[in-house]
Protein backbone atom coordinates (compact mmCIF):
# COMPACT_ATOMS: atom_id res chain seq x y z
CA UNK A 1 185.27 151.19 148.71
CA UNK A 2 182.68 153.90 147.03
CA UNK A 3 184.00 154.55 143.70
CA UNK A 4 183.52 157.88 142.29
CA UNK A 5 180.05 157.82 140.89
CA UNK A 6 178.90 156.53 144.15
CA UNK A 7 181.01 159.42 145.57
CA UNK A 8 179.37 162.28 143.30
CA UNK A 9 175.85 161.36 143.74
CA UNK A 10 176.21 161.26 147.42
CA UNK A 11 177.66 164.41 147.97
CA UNK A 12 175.47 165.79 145.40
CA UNK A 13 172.03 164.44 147.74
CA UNK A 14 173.88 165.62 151.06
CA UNK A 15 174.07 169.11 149.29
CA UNK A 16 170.29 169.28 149.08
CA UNK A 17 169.83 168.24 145.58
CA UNK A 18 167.49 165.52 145.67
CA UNK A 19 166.06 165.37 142.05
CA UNK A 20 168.35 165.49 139.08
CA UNK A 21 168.26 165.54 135.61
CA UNK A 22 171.22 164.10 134.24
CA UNK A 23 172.45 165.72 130.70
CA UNK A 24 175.23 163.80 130.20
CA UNK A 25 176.42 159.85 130.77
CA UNK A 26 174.61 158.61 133.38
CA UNK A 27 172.78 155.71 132.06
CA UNK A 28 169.40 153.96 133.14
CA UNK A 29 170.77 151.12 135.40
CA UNK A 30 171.87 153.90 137.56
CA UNK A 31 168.95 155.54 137.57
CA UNK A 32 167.07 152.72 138.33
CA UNK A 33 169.64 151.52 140.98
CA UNK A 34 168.73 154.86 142.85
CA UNK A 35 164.78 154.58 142.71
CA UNK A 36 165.64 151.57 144.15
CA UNK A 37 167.11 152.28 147.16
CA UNK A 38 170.54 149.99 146.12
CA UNK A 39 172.47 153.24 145.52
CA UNK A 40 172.62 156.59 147.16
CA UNK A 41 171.92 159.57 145.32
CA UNK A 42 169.03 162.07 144.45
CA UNK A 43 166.27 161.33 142.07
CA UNK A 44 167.64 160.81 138.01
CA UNK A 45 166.03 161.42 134.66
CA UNK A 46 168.72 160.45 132.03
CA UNK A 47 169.65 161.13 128.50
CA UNK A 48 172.33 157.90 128.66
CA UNK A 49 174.33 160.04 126.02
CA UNK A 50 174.46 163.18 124.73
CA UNK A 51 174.34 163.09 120.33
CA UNK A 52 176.33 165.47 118.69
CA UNK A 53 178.03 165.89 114.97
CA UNK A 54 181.43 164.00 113.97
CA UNK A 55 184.37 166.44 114.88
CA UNK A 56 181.93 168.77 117.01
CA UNK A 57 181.71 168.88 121.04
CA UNK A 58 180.89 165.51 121.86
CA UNK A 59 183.44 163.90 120.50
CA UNK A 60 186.71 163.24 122.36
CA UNK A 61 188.64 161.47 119.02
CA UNK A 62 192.25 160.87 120.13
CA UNK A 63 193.93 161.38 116.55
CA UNK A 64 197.64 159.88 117.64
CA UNK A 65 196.26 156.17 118.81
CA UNK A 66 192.93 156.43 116.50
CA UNK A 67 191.17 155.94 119.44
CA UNK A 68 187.02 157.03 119.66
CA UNK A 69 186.06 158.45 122.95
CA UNK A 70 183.02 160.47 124.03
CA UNK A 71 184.69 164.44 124.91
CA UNK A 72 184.16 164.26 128.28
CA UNK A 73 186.62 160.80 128.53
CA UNK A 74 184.40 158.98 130.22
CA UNK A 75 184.75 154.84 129.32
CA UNK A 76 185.17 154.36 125.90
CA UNK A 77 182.96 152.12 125.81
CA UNK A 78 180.29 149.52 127.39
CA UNK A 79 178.03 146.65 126.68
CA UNK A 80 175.03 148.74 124.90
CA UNK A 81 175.81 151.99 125.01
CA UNK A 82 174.29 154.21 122.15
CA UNK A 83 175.47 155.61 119.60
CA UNK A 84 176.82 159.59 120.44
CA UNK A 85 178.06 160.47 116.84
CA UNK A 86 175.47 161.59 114.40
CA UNK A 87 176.01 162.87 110.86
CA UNK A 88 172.57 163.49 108.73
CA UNK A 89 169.05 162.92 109.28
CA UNK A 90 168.44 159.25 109.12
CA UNK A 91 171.80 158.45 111.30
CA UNK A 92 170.20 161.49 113.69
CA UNK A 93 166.69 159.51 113.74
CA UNK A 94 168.35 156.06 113.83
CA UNK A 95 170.74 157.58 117.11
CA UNK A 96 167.01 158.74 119.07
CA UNK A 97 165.76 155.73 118.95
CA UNK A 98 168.05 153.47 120.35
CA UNK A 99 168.77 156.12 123.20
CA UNK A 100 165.66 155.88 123.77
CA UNK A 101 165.44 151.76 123.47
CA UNK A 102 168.00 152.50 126.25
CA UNK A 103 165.91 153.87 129.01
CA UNK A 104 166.59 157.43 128.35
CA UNK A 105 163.92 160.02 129.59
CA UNK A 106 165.57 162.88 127.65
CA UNK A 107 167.47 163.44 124.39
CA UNK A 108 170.41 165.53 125.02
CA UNK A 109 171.66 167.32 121.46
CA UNK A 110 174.93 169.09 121.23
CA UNK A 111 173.94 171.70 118.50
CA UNK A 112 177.30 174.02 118.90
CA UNK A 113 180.89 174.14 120.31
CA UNK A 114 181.41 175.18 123.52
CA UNK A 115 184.37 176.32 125.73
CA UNK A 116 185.59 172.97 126.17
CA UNK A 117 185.71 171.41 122.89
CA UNK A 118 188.45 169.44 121.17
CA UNK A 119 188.14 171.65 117.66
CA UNK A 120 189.74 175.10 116.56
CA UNK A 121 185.86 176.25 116.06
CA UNK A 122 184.16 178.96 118.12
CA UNK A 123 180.52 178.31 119.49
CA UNK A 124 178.69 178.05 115.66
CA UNK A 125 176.07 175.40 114.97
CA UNK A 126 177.45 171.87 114.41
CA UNK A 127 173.69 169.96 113.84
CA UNK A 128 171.89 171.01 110.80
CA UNK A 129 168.25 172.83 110.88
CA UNK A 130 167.33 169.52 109.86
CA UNK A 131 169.02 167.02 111.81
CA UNK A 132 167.92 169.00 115.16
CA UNK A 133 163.90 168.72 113.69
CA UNK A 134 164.16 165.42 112.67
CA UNK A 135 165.82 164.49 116.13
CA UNK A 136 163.04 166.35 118.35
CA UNK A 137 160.03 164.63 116.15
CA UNK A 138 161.31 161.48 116.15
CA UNK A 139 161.73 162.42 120.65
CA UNK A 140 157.62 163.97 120.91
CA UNK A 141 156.61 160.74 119.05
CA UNK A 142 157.98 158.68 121.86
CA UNK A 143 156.48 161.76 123.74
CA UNK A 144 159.75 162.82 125.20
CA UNK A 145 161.38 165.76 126.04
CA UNK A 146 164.36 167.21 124.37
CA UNK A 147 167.27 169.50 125.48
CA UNK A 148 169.39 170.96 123.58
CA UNK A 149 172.79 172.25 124.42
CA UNK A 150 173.40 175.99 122.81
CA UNK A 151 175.51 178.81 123.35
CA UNK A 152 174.47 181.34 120.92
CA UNK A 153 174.07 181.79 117.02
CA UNK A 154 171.33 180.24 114.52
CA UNK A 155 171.40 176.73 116.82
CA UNK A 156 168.63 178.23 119.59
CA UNK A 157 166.17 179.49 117.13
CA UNK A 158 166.63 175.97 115.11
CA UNK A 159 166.10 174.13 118.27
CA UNK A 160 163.44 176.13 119.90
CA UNK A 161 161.30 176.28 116.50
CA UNK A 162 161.29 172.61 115.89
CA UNK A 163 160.12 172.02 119.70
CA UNK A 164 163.10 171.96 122.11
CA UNK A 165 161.72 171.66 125.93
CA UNK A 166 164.89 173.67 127.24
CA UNK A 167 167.74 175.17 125.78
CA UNK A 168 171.14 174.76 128.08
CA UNK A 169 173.34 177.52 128.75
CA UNK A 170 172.32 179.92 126.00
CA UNK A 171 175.13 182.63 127.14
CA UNK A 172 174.67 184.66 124.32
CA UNK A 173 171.02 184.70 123.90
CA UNK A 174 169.62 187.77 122.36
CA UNK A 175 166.26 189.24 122.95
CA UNK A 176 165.17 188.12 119.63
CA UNK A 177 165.64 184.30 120.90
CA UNK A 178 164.34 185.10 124.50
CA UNK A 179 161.19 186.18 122.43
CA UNK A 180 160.65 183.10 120.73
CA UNK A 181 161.36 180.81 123.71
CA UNK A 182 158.86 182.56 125.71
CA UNK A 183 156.05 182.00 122.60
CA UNK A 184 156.91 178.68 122.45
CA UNK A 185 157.13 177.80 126.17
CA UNK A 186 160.80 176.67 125.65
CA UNK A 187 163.25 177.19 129.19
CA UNK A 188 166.79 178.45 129.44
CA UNK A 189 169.17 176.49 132.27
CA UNK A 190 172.03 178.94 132.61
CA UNK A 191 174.50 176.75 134.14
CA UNK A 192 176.68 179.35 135.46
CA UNK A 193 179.27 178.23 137.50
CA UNK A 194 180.96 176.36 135.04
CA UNK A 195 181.64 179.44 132.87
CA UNK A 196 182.70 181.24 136.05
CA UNK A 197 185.47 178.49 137.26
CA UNK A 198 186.59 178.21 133.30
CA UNK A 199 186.93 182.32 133.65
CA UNK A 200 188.85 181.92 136.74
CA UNK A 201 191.18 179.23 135.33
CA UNK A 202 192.28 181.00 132.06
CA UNK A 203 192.95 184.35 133.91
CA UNK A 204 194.92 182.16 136.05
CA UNK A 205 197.00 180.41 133.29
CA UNK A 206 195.49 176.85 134.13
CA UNK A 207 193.37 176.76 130.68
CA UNK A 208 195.05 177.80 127.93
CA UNK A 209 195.11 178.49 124.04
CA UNK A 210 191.40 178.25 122.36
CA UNK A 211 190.03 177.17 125.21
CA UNK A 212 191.27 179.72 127.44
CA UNK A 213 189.96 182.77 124.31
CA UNK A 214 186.36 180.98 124.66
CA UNK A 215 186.31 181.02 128.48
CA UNK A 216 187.54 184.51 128.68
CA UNK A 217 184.58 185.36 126.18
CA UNK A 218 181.77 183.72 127.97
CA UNK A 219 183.24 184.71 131.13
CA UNK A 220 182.67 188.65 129.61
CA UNK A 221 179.20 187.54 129.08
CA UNK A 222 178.47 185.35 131.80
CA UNK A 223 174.60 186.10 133.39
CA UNK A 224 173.56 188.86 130.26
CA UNK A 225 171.12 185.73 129.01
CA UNK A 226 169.30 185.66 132.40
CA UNK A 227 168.39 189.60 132.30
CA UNK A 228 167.42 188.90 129.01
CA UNK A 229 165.47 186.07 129.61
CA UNK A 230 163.81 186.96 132.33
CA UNK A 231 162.68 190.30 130.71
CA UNK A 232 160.99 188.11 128.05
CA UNK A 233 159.31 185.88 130.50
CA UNK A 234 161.08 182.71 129.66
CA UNK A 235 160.90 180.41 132.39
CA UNK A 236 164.43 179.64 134.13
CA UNK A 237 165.10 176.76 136.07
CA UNK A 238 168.53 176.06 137.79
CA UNK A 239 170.64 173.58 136.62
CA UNK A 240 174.79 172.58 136.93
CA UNK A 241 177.25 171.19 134.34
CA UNK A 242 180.62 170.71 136.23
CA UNK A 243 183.58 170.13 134.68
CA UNK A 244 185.04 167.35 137.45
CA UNK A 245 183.71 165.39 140.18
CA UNK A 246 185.14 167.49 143.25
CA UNK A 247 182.73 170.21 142.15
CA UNK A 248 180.12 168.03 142.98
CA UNK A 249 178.07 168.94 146.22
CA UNK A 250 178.10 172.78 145.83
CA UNK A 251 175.02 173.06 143.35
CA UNK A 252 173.61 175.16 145.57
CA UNK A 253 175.77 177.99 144.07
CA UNK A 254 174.27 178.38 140.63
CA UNK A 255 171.15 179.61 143.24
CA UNK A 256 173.92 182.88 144.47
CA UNK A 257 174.72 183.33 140.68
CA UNK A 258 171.34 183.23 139.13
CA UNK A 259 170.53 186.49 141.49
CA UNK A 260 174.16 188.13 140.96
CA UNK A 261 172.65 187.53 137.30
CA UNK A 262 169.50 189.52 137.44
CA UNK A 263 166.99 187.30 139.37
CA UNK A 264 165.54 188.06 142.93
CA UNK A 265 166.38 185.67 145.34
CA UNK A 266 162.64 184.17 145.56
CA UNK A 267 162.70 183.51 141.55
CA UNK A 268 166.39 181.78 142.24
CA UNK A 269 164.91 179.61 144.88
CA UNK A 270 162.15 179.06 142.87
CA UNK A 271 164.20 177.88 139.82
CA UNK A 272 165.50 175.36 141.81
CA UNK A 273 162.48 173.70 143.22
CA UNK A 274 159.26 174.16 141.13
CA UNK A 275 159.93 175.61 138.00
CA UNK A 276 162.70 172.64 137.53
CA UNK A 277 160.47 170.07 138.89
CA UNK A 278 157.84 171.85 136.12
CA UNK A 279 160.22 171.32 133.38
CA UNK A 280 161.23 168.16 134.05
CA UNK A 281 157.46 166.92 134.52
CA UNK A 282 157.40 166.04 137.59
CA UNK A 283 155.91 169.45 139.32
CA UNK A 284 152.63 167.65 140.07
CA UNK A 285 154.20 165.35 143.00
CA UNK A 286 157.78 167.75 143.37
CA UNK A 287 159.23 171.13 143.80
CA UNK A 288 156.70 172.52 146.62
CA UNK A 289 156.08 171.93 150.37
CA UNK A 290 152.42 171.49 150.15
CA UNK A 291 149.64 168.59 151.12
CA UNK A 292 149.52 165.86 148.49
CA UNK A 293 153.55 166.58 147.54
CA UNK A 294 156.03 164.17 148.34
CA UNK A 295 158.51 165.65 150.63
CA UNK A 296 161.93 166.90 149.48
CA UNK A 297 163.10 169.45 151.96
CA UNK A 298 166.88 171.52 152.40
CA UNK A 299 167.25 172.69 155.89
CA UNK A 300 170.01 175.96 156.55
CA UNK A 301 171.55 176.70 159.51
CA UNK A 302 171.83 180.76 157.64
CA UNK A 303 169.92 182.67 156.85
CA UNK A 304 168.55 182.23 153.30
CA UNK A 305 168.46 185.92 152.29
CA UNK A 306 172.11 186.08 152.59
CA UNK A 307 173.80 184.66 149.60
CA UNK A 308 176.94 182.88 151.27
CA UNK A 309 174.59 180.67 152.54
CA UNK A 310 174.22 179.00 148.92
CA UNK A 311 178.11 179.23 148.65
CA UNK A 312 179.77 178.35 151.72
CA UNK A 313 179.11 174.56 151.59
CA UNK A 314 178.18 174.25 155.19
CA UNK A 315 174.83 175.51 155.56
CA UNK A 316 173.25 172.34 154.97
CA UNK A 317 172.29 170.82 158.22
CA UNK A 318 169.55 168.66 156.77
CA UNK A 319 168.24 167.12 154.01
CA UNK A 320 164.74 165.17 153.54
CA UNK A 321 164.27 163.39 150.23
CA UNK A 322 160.81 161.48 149.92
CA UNK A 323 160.19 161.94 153.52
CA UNK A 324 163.45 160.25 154.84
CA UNK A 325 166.48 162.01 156.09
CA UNK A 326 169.24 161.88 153.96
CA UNK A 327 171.29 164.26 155.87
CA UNK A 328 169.94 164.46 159.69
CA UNK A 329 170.16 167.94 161.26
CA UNK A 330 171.53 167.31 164.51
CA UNK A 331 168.40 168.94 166.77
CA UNK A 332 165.80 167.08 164.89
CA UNK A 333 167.73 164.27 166.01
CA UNK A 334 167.82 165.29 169.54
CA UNK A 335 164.06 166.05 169.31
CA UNK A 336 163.31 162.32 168.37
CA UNK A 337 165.16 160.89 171.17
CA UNK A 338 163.47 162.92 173.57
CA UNK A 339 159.95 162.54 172.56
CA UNK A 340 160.76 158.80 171.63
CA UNK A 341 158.65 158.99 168.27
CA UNK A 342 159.80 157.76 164.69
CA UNK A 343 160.52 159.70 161.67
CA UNK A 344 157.26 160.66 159.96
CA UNK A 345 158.32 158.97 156.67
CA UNK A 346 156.48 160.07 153.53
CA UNK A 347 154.27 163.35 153.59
């Protein structure tokens, strides 16, 4: 029987998602599992945890049994697993490096609230100015990447100043931040379509008290950072944060939203494919269908200019990743049979 992390990548890969970057618990065995070929699944870089201030969004304390669990309730605990609490510089420093001992490719910092966390706070900073530049050195002297979860407020100019790579979700970005990410070459992942379902579920009663107020605020906001990012030339690149595992598999939607929210439909695609393979590092080998490129392909059975295709969940008839068929379309298939030849295998 799959169980459901076996479930969530594959549905994710059969989507057309076949390169990931994982911001929150996946750790490196899985990643490597995947590379492998033991697992299915698309393509993982991995922060293994996400670090974030005692009391602030990472942290899932349940005050009646005195019991410490990461916010998203994932397993308390395993064999190894890094520390995801941080309080001060050295514990911050201390906290990078054995994520990174772990096999992490990316550090993951949780540098406000957000609509989903445990406290009676709004979306203000919860890392220190110093804690955030003393966690992204201590990253670029391992020379890796950092992201760094931020709604709004003092948080994204901390972050993007002391060398952030991208800053995730950013709803209430102002032009004055959008300026200084574009100077310093720092990316916003929007991450709609978790705002929009937490909108949807405290207008319809299923999310209530504090966290119902924040979603109904973001939700009021939800795609004004794109505009103003993109009218500051800050690179965008498409990303997801759901909120359970059944809304794995319809990634494709955030490409819909990003153009509801102010990009054309060729910069959505776009976000998707190179300019996230860019960010990630990979965009010398990923993200384009050109010679010398390994080949990740999506192919639709609709028509890509119309925007149900990225929301229906059934346009996907195919899906190459590496130059195998994850997902074959049904007429390719036929065409092999017929001709009798092989599948071509890497490109």
């Amino acid at each position: 029987m799959a169980d459901d992390g076996e479930i969530v990548r594959k549905r994710t890969v059969e989507a057309g998602v076949t390169f990931v970057r994982d911001a929150g618990i996946t750790d490196a065995g899985v990643r490597d599992a995947v590379a492998n070929g033991l697992i299915p699944g698309p393509a993982l870089q991995v922060c293994v945890v996400a670090l974030g201030a005692t009391g602030g969004h990472g942290d899932g304390f349940l005050a009646g049994p005195g019991y410490e669990c990461p916010v998203d309730y994932s397993l308390p605990d395993y064999p190894g697993r890094p520390p995801y609490l941080v309080d001060g510089p050295e514990e911050i420093r201390k906290a990078v490096r054995t994520v990174l001992r772990s096999g992490a490719d990316w550090i993951k910092l949780l540098a406000t609230g957000g609509v989903l966390s445990a406290g009676d706070g709004e979306f203000e900073p919860e890392l220190t100015d110093e804690e955030i530049a003393v966690a992204i050195a201590e990253a670029a002297r391992r020379r890796k990447p950092v992201m760094v979860h931020a709604l709004g407020g003092t948080a994204i100019a901390s972050a993007v100043t002391a060398g952030a790579r991208s800053i995730e979700h950013g709803v209430f970005l102002t032009e004055c931040d959008a300026a200084l990410m574009a100077a310093r070459g720092c990316a916003l992942v929007p991450t709609l379509a978790i705002y929009n379902r937490l909108a949807e579920q405290a207008r319809a009663g299923t999310l209530t008290g504090l966290r119902a107020s924040r979603a109904l605020e973001v939700g009021q906001h939800l795609g004004e950072s794109v505009a103003i990012a993109r009218a500051a030339g800050v690179t965008i690149a498409l990303g997801s944060d759901f909120g359970h595992r059944s809304d794995h598999g319809s990634n494709l939607e955030e490409i819909a939203l990003l153009h509801n929210a102010g990009l054309t439909l060729e910069e959505a695609l776009l976000a998707a494919t190179r300019t996230g393979a860019e960010l990630c590092g990979v965009g010398h080998r990923l993200g384009r269908l050109e010679p010398g490129y390994e080949f990740d392909a999506v192919l639709l059975d609709s028509d890509p200019s119309d925007l149900q295709t990225y929301t229906s969940g059934t346009s996907v008839a195919g899906v190459f990743k590496r130059g195998v068929a994850v997902v074959r379309q049904p007429r390719l298939e036929l065409s092999r049979r017929c001709c009798g030849t092989g599948w071509a295998g890497r490109v």
